[in-house]
C-alpha atoms as a PDB file:
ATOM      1  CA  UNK A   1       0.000   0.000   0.000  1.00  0.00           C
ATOM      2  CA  UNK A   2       1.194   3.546  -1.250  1.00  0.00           C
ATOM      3  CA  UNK A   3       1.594   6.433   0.751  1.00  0.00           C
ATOM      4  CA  UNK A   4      -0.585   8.342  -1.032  1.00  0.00           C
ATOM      5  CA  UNK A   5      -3.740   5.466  -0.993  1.00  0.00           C
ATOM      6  CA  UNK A   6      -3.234   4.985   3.386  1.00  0.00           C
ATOM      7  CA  UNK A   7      -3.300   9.236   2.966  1.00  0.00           C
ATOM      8  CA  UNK A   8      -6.689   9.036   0.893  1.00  0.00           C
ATOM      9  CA  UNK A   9      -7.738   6.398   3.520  1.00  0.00           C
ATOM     10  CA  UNK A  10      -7.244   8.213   6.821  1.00  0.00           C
ATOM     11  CA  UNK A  11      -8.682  11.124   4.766  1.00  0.00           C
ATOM     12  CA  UNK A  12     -11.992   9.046   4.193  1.00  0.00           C
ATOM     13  CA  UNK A  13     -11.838   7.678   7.655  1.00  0.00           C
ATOM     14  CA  UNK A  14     -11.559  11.140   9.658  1.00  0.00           C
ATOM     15  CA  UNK A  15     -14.754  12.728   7.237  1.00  0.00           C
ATOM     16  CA  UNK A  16     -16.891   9.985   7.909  1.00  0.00           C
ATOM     17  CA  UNK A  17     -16.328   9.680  11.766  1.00  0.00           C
ATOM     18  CA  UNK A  18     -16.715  13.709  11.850  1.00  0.00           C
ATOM     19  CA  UNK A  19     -19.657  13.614  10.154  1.00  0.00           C
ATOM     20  CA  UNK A  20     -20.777  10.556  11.488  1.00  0.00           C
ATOM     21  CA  UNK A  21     -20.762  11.642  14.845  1.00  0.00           C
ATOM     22  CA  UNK A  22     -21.885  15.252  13.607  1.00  0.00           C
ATOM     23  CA  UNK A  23     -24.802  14.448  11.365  1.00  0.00           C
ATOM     24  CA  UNK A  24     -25.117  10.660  11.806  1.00  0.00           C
ATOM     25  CA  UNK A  25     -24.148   9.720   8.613  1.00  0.00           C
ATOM     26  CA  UNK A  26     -20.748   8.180   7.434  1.00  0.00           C
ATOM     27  CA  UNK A  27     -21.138   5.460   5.505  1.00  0.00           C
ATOM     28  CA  UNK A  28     -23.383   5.612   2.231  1.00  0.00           C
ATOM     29  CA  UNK A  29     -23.224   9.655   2.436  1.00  0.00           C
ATOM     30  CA  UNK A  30     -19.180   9.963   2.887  1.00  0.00           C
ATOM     31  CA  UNK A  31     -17.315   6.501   2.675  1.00  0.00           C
ATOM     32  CA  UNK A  32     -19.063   5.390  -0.837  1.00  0.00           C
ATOM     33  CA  UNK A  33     -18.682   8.056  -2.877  1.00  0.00           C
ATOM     34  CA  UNK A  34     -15.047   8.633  -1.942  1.00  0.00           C
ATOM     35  CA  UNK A  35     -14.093   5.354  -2.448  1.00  0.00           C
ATOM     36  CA  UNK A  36     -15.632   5.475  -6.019  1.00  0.00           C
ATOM     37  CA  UNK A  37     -13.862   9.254  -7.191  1.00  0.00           C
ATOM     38  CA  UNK A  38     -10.721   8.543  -4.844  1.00  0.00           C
ATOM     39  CA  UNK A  39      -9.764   5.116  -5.107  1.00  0.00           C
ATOM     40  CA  UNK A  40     -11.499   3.926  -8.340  1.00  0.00           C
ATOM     41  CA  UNK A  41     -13.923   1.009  -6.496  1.00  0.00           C
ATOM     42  CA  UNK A  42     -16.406  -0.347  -7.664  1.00  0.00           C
ATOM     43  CA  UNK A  43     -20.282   0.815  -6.808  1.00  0.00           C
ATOM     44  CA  UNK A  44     -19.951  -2.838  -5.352  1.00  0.00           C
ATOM     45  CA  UNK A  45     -16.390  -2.576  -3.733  1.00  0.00           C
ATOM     46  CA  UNK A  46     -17.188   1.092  -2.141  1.00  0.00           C
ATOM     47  CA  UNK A  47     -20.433  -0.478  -0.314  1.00  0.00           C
ATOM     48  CA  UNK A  48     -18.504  -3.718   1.316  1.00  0.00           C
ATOM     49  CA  UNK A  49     -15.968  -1.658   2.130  1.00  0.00           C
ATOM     50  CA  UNK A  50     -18.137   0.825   3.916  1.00  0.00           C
ATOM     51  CA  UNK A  51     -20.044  -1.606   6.152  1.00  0.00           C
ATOM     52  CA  UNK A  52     -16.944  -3.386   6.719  1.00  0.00           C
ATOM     53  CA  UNK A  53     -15.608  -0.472   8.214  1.00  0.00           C
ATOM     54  CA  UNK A  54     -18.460   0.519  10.511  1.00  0.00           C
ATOM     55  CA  UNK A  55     -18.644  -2.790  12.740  1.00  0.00           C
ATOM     56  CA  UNK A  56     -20.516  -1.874  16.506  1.00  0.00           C
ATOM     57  CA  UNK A  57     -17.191  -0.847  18.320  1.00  0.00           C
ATOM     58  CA  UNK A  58     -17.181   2.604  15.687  1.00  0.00           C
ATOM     59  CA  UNK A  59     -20.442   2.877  15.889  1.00  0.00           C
ATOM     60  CA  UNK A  60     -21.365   2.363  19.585  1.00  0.00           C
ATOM     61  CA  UNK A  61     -18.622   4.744  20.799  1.00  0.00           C
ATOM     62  CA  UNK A  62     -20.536   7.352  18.832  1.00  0.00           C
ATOM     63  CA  UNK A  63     -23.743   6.144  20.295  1.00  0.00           C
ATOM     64  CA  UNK A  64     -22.445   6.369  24.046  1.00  0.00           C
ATOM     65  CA  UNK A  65     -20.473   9.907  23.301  1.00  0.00           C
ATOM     66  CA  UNK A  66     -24.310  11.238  22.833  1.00  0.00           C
ATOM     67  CA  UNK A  67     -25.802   9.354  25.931  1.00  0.00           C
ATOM     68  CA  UNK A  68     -23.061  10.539  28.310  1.00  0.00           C
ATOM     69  CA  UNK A  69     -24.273  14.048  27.071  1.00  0.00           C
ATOM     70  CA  UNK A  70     -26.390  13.845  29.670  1.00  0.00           C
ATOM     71  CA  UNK A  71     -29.362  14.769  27.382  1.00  0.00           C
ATOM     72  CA  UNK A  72     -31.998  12.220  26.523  1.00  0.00           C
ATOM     73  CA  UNK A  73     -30.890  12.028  23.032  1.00  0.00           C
ATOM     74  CA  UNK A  74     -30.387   8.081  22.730  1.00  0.00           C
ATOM     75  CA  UNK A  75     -33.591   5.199  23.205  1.00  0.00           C
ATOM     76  CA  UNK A  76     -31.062   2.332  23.748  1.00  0.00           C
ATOM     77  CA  UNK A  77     -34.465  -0.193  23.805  1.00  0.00           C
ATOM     78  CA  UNK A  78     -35.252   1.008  20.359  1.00  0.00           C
ATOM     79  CA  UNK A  79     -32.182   1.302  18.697  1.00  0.00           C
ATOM     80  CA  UNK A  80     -31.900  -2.744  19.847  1.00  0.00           C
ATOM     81  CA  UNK A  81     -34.963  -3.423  18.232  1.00  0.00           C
ATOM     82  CA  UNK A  82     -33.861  -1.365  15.335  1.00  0.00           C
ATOM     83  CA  UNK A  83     -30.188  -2.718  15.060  1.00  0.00           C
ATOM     84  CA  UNK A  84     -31.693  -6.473  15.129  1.00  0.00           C
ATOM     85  CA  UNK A  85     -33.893  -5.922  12.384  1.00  0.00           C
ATOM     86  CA  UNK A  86     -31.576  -3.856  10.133  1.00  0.00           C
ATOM     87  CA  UNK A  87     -28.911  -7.153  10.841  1.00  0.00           C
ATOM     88  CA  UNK A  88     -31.823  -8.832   8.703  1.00  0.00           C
ATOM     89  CA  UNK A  89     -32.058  -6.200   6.323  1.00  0.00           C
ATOM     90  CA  UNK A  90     -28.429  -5.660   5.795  1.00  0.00           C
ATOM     91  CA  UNK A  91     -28.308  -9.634   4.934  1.00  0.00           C
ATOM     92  CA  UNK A  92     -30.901  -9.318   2.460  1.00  0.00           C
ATOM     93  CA  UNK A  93     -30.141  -6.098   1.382  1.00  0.00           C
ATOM     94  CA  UNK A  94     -26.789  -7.122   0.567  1.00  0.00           C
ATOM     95  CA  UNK A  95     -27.800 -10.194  -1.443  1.00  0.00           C
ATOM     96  CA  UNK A  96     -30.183  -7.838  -3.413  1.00  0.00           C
ATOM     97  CA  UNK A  97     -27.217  -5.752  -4.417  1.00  0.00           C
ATOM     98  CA  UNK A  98     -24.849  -7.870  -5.681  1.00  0.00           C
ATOM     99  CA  UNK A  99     -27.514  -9.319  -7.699  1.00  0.00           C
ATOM    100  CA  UNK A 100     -27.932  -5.957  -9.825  1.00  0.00           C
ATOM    101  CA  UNK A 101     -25.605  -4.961 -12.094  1.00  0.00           C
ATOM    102  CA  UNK A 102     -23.124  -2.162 -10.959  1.00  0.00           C
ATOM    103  CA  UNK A 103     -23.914   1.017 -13.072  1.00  0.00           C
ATOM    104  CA  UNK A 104     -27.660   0.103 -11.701  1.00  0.00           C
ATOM    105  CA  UNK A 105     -27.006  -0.382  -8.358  1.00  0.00           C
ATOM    106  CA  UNK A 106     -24.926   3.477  -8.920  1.00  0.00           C
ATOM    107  CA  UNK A 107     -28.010   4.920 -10.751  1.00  0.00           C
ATOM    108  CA  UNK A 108     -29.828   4.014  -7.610  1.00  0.00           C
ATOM    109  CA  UNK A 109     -27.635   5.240  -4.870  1.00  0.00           C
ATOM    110  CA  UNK A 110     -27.234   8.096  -6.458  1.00  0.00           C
ATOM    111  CA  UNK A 111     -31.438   8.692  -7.083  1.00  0.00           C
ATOM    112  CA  UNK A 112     -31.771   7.829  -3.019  1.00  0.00           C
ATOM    113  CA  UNK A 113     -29.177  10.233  -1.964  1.00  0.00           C
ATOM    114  CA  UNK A 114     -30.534  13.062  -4.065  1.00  0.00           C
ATOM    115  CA  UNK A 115     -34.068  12.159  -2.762  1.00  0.00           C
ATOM    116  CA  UNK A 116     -33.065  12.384   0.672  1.00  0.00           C
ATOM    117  CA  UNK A 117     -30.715  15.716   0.163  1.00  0.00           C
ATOM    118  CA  UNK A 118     -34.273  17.691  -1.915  1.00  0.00           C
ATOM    119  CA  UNK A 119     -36.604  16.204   1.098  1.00  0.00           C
ATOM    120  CA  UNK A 120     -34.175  17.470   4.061  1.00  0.00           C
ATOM    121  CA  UNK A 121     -33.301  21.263   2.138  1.00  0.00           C
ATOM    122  CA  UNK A 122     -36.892  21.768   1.998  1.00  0.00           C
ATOM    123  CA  UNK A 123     -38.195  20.288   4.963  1.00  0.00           C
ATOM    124  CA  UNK A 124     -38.259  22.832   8.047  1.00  0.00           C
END
């Protein structure tokens, strides 16, 4: 591994845990489109690499850095419920992905995250 590629990578990996512990998002919104302009993956490569890299230890110390805030910001018996069932999701999900052909599976990423950008600008 180059100097320049484990650059790009701790690059990548300081946006995504800023904004992931800013904004909550990280992984689809940060970690897959730079791996896809700055390293040259795959739609398919930039999406295994990105839940690869955000296992429950990155996650959860995010998670508890908002409950120690002392604020009542974090439902820990919902987000169980919620993590089990997205575990479920992610395996079919997953399957259902590398099933469609990569320039789709691009196509559609990039209609979702435009979507969800249009609904939060205008929202209030």
């Amino acid at each position: 591994m180059s100097l320049s590629i484990i650059l790009i990578l701790i690059v990548i990996g300081l946006l995504a845990g800023i904004l992931s512990g800013m904004f909550g998002v990280g992984g689809g919104v940060v970690m897959v489109p730079l791996l896809l302009f700055l390293l040259g993956y795959t739609q398919h490569q930039a999406q295994g690499t990105s839940l690869a890299v955000l296992a429950v230890p990155v996650t959860f110390v995010a998670a508890y850095t908002y409950y120690k805030s002392g604020e009542d910001v974090v439902n820990w018996k919902y987000s169980i419920v919620i993590a089990l069932f997205f575990v479920v999701g992610g395996y079919f999900g997953s399957k259902i992905a590398l099933s469609i052909n990569q320039a789709v599976l691009k196509k559609i990423f990039s209609i979702i995250l435009l979507i969800v950008a249009i609904k939060m600008f205008f929202s209030k």
